[in-house]
N, C-alpha and C. Protein backbone atom coordinates (compact mmCIF):
# COMPACT_ATOMS: atom_id res chain seq x y z
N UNK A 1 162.23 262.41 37.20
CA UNK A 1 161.33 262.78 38.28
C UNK A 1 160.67 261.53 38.82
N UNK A 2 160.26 261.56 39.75
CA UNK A 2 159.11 260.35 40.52
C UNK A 2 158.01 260.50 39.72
N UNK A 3 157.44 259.50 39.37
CA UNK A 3 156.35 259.69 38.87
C UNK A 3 155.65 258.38 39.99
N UNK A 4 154.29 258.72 39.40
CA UNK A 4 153.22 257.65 40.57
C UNK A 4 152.92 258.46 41.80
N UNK A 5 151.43 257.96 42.44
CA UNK A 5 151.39 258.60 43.85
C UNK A 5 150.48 260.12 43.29
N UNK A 6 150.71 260.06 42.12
CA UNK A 6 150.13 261.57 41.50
C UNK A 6 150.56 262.92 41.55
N UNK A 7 152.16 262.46 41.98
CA UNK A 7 153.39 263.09 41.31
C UNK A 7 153.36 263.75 39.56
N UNK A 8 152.83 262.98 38.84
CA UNK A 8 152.79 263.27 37.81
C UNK A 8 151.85 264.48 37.62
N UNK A 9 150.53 264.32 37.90
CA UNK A 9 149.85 265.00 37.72
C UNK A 9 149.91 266.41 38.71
N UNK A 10 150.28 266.07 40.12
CA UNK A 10 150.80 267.38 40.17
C UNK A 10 151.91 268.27 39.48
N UNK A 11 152.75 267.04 38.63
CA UNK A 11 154.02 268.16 38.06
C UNK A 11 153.42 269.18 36.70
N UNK A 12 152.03 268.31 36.06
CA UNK A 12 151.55 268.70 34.93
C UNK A 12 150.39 269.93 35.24
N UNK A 13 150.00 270.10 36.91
CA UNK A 13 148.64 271.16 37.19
C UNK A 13 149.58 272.64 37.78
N UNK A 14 151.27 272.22 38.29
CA UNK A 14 152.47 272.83 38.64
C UNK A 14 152.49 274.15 37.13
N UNK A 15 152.74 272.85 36.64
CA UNK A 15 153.43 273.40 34.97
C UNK A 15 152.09 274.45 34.46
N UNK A 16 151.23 273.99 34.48
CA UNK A 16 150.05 274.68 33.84
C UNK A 16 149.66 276.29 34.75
N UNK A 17 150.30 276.03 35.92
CA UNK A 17 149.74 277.25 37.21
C UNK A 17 151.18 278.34 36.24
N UNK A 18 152.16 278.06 36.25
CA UNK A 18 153.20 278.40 36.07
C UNK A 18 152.93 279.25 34.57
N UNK A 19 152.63 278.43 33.19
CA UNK A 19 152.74 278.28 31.83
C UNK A 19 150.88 278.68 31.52
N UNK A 20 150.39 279.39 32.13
CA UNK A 20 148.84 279.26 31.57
C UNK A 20 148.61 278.64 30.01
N UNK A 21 147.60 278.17 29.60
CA UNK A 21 147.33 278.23 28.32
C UNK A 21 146.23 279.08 28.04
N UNK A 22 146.85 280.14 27.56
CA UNK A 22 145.91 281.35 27.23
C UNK A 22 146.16 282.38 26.34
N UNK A 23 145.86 283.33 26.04
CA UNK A 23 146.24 284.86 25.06
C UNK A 23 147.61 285.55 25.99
N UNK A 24 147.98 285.13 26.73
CA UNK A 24 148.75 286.45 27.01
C UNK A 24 150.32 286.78 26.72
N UNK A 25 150.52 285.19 26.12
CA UNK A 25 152.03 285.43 25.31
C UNK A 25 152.23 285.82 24.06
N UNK A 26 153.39 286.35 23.67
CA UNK A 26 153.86 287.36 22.52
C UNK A 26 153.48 286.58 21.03
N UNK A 27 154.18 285.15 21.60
CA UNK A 27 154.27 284.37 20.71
C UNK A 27 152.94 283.29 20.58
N UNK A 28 151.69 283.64 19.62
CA UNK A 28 150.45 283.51 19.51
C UNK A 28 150.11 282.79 18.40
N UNK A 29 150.60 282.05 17.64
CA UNK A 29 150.52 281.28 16.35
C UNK A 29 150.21 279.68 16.72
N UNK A 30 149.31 278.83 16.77
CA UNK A 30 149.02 277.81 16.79
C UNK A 30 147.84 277.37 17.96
N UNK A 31 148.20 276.43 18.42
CA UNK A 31 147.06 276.44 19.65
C UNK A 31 147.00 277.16 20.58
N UNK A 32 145.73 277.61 21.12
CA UNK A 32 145.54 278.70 22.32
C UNK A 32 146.66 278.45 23.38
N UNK A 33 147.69 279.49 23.80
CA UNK A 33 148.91 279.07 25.01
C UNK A 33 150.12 278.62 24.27
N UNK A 34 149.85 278.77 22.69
CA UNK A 34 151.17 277.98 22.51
C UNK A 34 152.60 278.49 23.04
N UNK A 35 152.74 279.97 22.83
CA UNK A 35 153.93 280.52 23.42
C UNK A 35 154.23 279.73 24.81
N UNK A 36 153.33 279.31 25.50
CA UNK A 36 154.07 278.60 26.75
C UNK A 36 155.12 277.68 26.26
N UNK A 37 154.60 276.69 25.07
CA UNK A 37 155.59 276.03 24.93
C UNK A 37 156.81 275.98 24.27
N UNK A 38 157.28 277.14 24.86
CA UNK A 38 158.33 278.12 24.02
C UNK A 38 159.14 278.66 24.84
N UNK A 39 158.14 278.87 25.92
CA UNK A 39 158.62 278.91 27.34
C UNK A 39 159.65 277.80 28.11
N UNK A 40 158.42 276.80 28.24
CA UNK A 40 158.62 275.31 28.83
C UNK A 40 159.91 274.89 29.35
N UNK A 41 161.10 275.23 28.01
CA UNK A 41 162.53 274.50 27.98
C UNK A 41 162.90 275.47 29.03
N UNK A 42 162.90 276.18 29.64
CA UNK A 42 163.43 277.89 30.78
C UNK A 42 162.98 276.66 32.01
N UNK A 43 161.83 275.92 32.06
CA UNK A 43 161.88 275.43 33.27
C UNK A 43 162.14 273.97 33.33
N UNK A 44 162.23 273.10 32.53
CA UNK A 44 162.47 271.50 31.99
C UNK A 44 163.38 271.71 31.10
N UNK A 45 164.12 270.58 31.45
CA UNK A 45 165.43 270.13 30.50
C UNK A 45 165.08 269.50 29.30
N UNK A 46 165.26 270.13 28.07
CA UNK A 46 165.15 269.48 27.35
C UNK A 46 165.96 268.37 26.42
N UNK A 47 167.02 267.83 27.60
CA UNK A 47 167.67 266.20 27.44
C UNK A 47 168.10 266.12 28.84
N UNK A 48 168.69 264.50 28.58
CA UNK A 48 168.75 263.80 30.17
C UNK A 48 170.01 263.38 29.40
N UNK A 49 171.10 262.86 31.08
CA UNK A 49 171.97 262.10 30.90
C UNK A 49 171.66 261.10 31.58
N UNK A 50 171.96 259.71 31.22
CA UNK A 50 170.97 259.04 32.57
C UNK A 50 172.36 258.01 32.30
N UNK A 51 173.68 257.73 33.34
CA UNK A 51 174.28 256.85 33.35
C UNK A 51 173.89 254.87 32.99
N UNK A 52 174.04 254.21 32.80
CA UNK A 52 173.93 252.69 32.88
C UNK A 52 174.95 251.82 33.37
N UNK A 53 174.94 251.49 34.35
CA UNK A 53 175.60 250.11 34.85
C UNK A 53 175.04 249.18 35.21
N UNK A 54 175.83 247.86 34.76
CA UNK A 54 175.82 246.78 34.99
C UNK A 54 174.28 246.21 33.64
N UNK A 55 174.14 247.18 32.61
CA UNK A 55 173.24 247.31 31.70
C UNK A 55 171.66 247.38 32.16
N UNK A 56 171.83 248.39 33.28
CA UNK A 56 170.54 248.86 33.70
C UNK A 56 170.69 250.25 33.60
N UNK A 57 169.53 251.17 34.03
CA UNK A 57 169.43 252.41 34.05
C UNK A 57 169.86 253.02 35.20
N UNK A 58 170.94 254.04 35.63
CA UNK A 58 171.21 254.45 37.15
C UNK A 58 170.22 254.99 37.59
N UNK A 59 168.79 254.96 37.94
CA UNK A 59 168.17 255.56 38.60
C UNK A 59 167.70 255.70 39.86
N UNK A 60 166.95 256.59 40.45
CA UNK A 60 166.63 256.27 41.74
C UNK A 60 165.63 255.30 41.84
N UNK A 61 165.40 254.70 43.22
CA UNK A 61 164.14 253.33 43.64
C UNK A 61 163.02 254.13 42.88
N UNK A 62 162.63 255.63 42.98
CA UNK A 62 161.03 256.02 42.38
C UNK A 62 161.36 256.53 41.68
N UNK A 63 162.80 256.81 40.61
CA UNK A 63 163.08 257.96 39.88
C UNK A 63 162.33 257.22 38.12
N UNK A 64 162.30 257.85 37.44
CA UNK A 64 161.47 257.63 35.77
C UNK A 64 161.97 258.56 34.83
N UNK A 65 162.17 258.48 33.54
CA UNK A 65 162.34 259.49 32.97
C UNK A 65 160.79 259.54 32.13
N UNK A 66 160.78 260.85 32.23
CA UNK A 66 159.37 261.54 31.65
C UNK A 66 159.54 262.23 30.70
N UNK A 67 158.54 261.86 29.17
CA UNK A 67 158.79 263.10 28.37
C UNK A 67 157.43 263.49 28.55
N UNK A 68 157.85 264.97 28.16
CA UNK A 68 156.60 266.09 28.53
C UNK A 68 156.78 266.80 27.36
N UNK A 69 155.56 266.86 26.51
CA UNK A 69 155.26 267.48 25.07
C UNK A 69 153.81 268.63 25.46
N UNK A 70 153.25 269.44 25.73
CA UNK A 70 151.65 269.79 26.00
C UNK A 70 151.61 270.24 24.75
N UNK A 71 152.45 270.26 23.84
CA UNK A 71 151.86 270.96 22.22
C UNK A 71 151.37 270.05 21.50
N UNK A 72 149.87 270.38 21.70
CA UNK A 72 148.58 269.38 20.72
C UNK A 72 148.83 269.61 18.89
N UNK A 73 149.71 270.91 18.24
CA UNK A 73 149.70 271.24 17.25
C UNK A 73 150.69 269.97 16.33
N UNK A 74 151.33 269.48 16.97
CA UNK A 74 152.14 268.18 16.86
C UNK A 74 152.17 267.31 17.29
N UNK A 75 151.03 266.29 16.91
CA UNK A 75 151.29 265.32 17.83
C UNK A 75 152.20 263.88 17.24
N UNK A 76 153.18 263.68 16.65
CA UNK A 76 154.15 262.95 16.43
C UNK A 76 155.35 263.56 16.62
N UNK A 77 156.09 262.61 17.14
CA UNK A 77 157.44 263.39 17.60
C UNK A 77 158.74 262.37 17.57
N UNK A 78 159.66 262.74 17.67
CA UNK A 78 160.71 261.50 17.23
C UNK A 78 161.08 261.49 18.66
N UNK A 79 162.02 260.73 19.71
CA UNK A 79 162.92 260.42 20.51
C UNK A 79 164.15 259.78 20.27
N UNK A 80 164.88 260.83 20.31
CA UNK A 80 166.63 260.40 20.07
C UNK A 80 167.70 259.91 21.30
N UNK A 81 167.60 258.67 21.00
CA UNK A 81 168.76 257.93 22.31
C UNK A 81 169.78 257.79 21.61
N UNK A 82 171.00 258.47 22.56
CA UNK A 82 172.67 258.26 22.16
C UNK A 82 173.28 257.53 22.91
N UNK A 83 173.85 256.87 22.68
CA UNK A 83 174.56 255.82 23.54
C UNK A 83 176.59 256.00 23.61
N UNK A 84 177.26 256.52 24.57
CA UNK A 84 178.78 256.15 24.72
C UNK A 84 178.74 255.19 25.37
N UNK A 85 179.90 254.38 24.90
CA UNK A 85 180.38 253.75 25.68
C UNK A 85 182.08 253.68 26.13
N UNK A 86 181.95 253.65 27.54
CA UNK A 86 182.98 254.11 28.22
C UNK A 86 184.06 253.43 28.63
């Protein structure tokens, strides 16, 4: 996604209009709203393919990759990069 410009923060006040954090999901075990993030993956990918040439990243001029976690019940998390080569 673009991030900057406050792109970001609209994608995160988007997500929240969308995902409330509140009582009204099924799934109610951890922090208040957690079922949203249970939700979450239905509207965000949860992996990227992001080509490389010339040993840069193919992205767009404003494009970024963003990780997006809102579950406070965990806050350490691993990130797994795979690499082919072609």
């Amino acid at each position: 996604m673009e991030l900057g410009a406050g792109s970001d923060e609209d994608a995160l006040d988007a997500l929240d209009r969308l995902l409330p954090r509140d009582d009204r999901w099924q799934h109610r075990h951890g922090s208040a709203g957690h079922g949203a993030d249970h939700v979450l993956p239905v509207l965000t990918a949860p992996s990227v393919t992001v080509p490389v040439i010339g040993g840069e990243l193919a992205l767009g001029t404003w494009q970024s990759i963003a990780l997006l976690d809102p579950n406070p019940d965990n806050p350490d998390r691993t990130v797994l990069l795979s690499f082919l080569a072609g």
